[in-house]
PDB file of N, CA and C in Angstrom:
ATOM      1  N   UNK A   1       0.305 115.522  38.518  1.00  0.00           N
ATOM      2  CA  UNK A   1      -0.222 114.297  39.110  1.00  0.00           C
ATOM      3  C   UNK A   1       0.645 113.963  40.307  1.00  0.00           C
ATOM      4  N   UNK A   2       0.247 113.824  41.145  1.00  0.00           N
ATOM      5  CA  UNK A   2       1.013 113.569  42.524  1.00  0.00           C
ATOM      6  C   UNK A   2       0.133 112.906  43.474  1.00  0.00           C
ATOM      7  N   UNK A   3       0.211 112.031  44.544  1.00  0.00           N
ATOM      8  CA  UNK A   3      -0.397 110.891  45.667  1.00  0.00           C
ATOM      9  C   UNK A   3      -1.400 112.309  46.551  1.00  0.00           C
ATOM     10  N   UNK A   4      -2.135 111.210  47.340  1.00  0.00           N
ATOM     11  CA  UNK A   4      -3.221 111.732  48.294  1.00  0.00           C
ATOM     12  C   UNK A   4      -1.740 112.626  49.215  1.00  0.00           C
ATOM     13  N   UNK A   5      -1.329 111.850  49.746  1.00  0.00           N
ATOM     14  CA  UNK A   5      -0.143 112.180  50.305  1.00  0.00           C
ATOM     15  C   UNK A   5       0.405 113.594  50.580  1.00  0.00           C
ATOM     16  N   UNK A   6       0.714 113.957  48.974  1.00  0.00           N
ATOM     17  CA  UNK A   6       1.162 115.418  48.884  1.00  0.00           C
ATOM     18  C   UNK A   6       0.199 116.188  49.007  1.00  0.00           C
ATOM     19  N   UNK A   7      -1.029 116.198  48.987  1.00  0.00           N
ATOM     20  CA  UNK A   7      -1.991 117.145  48.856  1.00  0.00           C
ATOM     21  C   UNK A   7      -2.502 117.464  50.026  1.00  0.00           C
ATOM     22  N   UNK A   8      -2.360 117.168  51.328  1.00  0.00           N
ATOM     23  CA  UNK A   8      -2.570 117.392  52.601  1.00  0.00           C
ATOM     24  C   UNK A   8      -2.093 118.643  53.033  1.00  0.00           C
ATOM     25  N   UNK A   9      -2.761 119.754  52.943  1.00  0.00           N
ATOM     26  CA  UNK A   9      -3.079 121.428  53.421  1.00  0.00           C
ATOM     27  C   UNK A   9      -3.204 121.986  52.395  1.00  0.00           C
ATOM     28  N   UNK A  10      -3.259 121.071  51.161  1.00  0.00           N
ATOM     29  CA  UNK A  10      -3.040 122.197  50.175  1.00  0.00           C
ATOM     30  C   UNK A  10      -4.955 122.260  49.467  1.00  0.00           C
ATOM     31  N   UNK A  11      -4.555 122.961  48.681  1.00  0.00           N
ATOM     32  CA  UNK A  11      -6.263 123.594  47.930  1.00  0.00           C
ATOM     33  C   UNK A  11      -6.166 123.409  46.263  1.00  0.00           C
ATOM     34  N   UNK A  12      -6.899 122.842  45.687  1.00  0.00           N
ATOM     35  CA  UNK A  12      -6.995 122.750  44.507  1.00  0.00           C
ATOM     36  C   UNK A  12      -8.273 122.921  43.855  1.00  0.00           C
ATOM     37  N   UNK A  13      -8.035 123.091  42.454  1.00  0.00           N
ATOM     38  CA  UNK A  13      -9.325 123.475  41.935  1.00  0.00           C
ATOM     39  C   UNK A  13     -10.386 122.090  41.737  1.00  0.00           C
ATOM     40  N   UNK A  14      -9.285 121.303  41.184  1.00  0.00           N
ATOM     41  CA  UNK A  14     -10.054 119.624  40.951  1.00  0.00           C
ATOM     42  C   UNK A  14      -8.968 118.797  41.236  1.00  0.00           C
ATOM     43  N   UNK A  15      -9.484 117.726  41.648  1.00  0.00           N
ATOM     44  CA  UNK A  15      -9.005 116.533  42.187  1.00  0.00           C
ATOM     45  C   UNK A  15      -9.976 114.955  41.457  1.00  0.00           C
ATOM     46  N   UNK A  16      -8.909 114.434  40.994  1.00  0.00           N
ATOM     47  CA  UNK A  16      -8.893 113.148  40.280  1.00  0.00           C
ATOM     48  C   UNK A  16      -8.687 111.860  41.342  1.00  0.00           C
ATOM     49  N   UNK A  17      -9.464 111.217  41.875  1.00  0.00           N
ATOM     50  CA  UNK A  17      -8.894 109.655  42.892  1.00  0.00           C
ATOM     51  C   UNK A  17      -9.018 108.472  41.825  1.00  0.00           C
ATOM     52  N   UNK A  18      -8.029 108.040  41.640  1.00  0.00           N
ATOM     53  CA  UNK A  18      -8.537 107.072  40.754  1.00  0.00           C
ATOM     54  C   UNK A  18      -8.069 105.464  41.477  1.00  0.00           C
ATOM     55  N   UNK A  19      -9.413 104.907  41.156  1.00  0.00           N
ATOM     56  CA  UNK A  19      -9.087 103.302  42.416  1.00  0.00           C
ATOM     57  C   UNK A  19      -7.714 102.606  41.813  1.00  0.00           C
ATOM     58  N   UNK A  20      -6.990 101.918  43.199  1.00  0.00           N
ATOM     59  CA  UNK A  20      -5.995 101.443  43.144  1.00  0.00           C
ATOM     60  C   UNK A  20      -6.285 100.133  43.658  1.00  0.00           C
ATOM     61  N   UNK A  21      -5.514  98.921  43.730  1.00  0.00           N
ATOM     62  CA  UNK A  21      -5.411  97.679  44.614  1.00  0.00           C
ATOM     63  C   UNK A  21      -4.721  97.390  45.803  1.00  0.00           C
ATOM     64  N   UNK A  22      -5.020  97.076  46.881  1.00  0.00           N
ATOM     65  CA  UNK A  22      -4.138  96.878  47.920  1.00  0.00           C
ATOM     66  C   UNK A  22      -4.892  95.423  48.308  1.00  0.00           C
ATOM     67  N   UNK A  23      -4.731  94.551  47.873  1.00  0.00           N
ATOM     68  CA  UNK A  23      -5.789  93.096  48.180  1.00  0.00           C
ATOM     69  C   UNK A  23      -6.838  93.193  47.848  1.00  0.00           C
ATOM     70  N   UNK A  24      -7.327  94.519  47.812  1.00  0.00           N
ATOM     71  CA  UNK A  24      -8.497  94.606  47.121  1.00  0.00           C
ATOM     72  C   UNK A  24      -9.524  96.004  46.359  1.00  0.00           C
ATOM     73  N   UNK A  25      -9.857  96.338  45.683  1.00  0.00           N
ATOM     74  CA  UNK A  25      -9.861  97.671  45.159  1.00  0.00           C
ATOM     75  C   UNK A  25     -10.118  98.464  46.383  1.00  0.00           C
ATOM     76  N   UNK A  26      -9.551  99.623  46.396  1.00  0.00           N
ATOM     77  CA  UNK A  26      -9.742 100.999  47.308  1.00  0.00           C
ATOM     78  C   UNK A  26     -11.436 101.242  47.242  1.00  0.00           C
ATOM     79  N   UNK A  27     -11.292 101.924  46.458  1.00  0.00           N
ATOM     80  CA  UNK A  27     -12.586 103.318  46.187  1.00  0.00           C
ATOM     81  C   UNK A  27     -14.117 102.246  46.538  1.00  0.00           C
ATOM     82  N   UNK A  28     -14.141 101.334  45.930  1.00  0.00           N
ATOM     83  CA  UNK A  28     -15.310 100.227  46.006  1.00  0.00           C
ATOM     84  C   UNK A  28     -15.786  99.947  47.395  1.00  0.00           C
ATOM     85  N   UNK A  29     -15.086  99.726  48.284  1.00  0.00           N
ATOM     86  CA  UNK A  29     -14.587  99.689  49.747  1.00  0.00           C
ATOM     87  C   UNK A  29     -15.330 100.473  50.196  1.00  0.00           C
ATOM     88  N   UNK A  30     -15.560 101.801  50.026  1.00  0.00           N
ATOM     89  CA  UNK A  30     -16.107 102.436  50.675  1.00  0.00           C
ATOM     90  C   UNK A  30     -16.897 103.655  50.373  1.00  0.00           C
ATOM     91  N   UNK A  31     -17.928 103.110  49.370  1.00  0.00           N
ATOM     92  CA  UNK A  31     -19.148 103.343  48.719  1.00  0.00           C
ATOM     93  C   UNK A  31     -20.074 103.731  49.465  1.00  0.00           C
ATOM     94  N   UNK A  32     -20.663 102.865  51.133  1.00  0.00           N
ATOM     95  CA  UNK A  32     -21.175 103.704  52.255  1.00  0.00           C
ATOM     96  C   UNK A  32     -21.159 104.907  52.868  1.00  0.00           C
ATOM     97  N   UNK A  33     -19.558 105.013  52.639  1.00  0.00           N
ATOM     98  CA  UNK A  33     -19.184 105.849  53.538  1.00  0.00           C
ATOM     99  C   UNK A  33     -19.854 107.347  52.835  1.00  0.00           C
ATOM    100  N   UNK A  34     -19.377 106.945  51.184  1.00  0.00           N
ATOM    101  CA  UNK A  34     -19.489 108.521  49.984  1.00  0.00           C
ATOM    102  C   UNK A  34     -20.969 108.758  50.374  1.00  0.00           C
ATOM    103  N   UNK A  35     -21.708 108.159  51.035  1.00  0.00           N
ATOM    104  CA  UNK A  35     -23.382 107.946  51.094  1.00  0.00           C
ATOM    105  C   UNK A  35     -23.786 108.501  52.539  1.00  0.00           C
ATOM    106  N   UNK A  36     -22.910 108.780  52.997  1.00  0.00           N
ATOM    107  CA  UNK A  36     -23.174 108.949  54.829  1.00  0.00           C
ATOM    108  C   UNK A  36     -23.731 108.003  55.347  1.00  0.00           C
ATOM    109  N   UNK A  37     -23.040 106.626  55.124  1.00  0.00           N
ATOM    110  CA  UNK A  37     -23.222 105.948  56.118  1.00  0.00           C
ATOM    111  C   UNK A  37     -21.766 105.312  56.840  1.00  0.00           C
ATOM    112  N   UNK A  38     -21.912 105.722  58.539  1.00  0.00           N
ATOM    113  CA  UNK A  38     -20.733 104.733  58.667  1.00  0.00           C
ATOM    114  C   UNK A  38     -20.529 103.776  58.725  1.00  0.00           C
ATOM    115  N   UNK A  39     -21.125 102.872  58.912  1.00  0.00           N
ATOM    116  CA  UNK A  39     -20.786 101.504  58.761  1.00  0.00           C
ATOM    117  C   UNK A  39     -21.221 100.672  57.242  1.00  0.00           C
ATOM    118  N   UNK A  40     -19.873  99.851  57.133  1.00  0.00           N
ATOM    119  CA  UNK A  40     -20.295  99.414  55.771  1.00  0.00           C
ATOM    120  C   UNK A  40     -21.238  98.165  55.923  1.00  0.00           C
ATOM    121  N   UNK A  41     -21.791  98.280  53.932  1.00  0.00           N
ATOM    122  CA  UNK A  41     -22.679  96.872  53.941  1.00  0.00           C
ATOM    123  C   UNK A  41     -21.845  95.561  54.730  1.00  0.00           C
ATOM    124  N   UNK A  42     -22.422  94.505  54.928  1.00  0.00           N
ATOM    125  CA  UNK A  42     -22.271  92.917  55.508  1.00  0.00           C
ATOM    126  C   UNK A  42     -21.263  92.596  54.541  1.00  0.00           C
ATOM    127  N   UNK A  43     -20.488  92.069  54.738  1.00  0.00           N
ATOM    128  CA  UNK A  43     -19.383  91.472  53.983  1.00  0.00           C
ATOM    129  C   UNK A  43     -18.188  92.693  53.081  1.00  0.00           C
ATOM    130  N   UNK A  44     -18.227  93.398  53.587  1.00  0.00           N
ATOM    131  CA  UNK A  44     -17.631  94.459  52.939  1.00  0.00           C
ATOM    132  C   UNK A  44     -16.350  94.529  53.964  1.00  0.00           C
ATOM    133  N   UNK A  45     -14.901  93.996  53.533  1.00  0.00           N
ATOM    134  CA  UNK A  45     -13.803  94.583  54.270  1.00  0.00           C
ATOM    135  C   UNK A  45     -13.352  96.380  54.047  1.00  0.00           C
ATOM    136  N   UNK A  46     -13.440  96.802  54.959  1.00  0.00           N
ATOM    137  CA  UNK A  46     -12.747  98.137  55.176  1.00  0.00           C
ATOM    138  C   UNK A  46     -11.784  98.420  55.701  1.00  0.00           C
ATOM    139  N   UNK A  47     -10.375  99.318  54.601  1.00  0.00           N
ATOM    140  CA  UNK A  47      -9.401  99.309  55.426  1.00  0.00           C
ATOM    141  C   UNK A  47      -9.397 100.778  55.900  1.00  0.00           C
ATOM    142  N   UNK A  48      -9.941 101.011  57.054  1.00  0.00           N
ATOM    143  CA  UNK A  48     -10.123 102.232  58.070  1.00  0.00           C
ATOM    144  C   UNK A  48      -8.958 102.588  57.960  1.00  0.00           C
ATOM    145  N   UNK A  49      -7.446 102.664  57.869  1.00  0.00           N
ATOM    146  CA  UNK A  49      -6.247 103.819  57.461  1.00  0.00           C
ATOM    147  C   UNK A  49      -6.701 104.000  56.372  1.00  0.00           C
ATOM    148  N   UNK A  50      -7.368 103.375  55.033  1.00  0.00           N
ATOM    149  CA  UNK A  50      -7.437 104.176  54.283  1.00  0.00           C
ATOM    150  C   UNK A  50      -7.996 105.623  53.788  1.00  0.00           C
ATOM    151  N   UNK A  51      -9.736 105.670  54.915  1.00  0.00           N
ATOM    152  CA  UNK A  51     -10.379 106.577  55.492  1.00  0.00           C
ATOM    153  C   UNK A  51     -10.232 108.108  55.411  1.00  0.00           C
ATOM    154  N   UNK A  52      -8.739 108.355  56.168  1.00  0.00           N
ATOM    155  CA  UNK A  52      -8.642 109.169  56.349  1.00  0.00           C
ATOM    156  C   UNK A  52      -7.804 109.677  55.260  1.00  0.00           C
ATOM    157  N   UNK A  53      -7.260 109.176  54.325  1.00  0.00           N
ATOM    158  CA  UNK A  53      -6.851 109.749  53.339  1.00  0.00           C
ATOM    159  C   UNK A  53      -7.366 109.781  51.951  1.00  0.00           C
ATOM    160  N   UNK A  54      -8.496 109.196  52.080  1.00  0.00           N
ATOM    161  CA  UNK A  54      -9.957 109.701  50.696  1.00  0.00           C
ATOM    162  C   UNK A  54     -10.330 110.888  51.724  1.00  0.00           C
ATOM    163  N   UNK A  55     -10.583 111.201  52.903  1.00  0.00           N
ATOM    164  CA  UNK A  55     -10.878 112.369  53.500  1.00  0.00           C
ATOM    165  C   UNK A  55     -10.380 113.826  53.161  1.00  0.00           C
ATOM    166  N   UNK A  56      -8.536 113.372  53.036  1.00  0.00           N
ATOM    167  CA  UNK A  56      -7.544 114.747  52.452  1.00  0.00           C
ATOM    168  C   UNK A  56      -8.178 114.512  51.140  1.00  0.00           C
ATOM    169  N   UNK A  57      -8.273 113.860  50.295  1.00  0.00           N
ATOM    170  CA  UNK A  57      -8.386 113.236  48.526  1.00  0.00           C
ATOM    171  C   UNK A  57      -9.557 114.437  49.045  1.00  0.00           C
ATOM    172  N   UNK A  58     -11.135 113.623  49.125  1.00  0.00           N
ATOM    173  CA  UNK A  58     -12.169 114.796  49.469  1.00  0.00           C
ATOM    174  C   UNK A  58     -12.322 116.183  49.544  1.00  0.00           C
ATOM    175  N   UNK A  59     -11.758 116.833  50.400  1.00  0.00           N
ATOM    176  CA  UNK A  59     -11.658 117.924  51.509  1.00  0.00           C
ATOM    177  C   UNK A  59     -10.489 118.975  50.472  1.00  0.00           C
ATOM    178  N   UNK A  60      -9.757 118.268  49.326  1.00  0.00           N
ATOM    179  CA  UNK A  60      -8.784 119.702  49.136  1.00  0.00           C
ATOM    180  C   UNK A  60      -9.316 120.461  47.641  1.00  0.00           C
ATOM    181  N   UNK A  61      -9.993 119.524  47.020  1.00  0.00           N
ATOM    182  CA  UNK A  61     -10.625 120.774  45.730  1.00  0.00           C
ATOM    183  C   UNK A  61     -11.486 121.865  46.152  1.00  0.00           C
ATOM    184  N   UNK A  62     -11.824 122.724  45.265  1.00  0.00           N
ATOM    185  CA  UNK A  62     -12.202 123.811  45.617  1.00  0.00           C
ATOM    186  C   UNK A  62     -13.921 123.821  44.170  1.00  0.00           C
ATOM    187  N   UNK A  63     -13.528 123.022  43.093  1.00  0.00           N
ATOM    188  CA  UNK A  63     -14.489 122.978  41.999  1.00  0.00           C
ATOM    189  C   UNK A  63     -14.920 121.642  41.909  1.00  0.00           C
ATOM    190  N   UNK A  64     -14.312 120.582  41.865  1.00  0.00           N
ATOM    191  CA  UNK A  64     -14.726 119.179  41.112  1.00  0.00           C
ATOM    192  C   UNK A  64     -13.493 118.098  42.107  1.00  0.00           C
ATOM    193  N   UNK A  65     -14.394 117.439  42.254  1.00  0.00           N
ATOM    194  CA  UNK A  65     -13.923 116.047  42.884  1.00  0.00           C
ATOM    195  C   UNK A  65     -14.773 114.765  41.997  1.00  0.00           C
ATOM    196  N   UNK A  66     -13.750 114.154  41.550  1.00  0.00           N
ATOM    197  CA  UNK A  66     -13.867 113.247  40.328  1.00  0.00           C
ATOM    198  C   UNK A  66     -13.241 111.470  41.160  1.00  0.00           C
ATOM    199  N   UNK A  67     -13.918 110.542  41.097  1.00  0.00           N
ATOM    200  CA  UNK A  67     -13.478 109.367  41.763  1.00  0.00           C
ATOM    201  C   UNK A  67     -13.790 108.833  40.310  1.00  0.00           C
ATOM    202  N   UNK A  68     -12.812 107.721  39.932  1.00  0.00           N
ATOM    203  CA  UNK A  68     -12.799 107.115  38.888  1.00  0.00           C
ATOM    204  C   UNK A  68     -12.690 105.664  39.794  1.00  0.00           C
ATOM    205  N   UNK A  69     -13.518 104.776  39.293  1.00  0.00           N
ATOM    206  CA  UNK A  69     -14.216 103.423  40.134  1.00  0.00           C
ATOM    207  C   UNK A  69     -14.299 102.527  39.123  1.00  0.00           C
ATOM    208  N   UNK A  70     -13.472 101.425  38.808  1.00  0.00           N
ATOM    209  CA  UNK A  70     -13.867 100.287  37.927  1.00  0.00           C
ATOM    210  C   UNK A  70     -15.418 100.089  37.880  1.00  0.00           C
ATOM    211  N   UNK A  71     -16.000 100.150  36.577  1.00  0.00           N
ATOM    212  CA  UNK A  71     -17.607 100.231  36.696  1.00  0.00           C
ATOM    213  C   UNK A  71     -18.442  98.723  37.402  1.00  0.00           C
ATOM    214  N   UNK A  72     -17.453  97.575  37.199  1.00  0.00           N
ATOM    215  CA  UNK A  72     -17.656  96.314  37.795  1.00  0.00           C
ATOM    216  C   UNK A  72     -17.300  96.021  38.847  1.00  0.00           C
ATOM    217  N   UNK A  73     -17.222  96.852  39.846  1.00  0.00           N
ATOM    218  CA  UNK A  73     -17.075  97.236  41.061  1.00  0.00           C
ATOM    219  C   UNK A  73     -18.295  97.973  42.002  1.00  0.00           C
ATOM    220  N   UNK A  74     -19.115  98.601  41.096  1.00  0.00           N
ATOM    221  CA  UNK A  74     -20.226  99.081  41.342  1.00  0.00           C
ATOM    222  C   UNK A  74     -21.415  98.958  40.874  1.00  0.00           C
ATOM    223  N   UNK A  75     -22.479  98.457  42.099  1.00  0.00           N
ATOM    224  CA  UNK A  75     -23.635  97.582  41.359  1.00  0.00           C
ATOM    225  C   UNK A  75     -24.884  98.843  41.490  1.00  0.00           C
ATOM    226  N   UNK A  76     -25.802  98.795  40.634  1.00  0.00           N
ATOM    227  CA  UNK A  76     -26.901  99.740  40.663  1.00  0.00           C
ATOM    228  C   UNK A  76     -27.618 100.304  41.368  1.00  0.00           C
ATOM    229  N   UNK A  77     -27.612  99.071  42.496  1.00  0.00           N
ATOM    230  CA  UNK A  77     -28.066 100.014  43.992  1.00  0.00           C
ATOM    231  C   UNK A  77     -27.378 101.059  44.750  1.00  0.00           C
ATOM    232  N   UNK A  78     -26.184 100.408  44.037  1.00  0.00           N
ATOM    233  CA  UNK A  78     -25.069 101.627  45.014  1.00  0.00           C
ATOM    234  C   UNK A  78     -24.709 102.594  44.660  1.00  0.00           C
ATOM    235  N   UNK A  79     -24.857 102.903  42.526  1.00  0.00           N
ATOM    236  CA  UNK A  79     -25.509 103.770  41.779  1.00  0.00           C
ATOM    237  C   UNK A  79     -26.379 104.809  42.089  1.00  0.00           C
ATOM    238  N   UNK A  80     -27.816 104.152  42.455  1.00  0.00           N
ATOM    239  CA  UNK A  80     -28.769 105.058  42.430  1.00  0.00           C
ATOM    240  C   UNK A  80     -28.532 105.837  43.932  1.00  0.00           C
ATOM    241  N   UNK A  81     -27.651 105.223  45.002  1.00  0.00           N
ATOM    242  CA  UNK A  81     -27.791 105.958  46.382  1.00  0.00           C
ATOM    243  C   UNK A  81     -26.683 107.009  46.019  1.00  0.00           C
ATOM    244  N   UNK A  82     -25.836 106.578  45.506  1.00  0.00           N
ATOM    245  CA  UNK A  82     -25.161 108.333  44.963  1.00  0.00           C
ATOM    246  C   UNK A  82     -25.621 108.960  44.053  1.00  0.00           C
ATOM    247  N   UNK A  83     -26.214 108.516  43.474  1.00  0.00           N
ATOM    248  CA  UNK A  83     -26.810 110.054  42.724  1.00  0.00           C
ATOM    249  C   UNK A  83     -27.953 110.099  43.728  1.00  0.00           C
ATOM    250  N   UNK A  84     -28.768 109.699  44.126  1.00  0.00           N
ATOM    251  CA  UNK A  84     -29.384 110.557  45.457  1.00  0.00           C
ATOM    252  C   UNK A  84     -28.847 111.479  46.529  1.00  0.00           C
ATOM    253  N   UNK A  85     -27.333 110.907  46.939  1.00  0.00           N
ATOM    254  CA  UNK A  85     -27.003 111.609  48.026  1.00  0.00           C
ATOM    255  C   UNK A  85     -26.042 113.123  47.153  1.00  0.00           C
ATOM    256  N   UNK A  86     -26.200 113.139  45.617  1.00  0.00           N
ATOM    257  CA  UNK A  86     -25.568 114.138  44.943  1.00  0.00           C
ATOM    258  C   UNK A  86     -24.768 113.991  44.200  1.00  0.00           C
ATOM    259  N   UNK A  87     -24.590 112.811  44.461  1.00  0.00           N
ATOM    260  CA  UNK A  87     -22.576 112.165  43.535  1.00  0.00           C
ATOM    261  C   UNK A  87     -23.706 112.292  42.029  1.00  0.00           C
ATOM    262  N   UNK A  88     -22.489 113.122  40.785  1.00  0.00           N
ATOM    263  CA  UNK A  88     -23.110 112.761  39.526  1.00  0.00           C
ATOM    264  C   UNK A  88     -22.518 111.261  38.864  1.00  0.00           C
ATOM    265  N   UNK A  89     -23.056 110.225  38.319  1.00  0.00           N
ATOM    266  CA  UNK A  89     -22.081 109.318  38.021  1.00  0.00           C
ATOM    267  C   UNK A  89     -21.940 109.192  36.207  1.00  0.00           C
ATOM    268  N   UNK A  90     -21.332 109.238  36.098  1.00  0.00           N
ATOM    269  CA  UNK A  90     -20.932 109.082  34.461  1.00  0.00           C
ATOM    270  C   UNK A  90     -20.105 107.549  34.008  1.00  0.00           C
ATOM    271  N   UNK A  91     -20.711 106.716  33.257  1.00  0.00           N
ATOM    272  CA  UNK A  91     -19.281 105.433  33.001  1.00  0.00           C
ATOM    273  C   UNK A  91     -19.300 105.764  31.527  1.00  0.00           C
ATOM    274  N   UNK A  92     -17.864 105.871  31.366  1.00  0.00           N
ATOM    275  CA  UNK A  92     -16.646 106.295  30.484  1.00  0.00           C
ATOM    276  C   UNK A  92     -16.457 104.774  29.684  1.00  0.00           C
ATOM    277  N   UNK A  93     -16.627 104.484  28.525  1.00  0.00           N
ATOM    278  CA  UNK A  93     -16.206 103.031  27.505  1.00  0.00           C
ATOM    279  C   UNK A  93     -14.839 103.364  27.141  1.00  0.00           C
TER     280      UNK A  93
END
């Protein structure tokens, strides 16, 4: 287990992001973006440094990329647009 941080050039088989707080949850933040969209919904703060390092998080597995997201953080619309755009979603009790 080691930060986004260390994993920058490197290659892995799976990769775990699991949301953190910085004023306000990470991963939730930027639910558009996992969707291809760039700009986020209306009222949605984005912290753009964070961006680029769900990008390394993204970009270094090679099998499974796993985002673990407080489930009350994510509402059903924003559900059904990832599993459209491919994301599988599973909530874990």
């Amino acid at each position: 287990i080691d930060t986004i941080h260390s994993a920058k050039g490197q290659t892995h088989q799976a990769t775990l992001v699991l949301e953190t707080y910085f004023h306000q949850p990470d991963l939730s933040t930027i639910l558009d973006f996992l969707v291809g969209r760039n700009n986020p919904s209306a009222g949605v703060r984005i912290r753009y440094q964070f961006l680029p390092l769900i990008y390394v998080a993204c970009t270094r597995p090679t099998h499974l990329l796993c985002m673990a997201i407080e489930s009350n953080h994510v509402n059903d619309r924003q559900i059904d647009e990832l599993e459209r755009f491919g994301w599988r979603i599973d909530e874990l009790n």
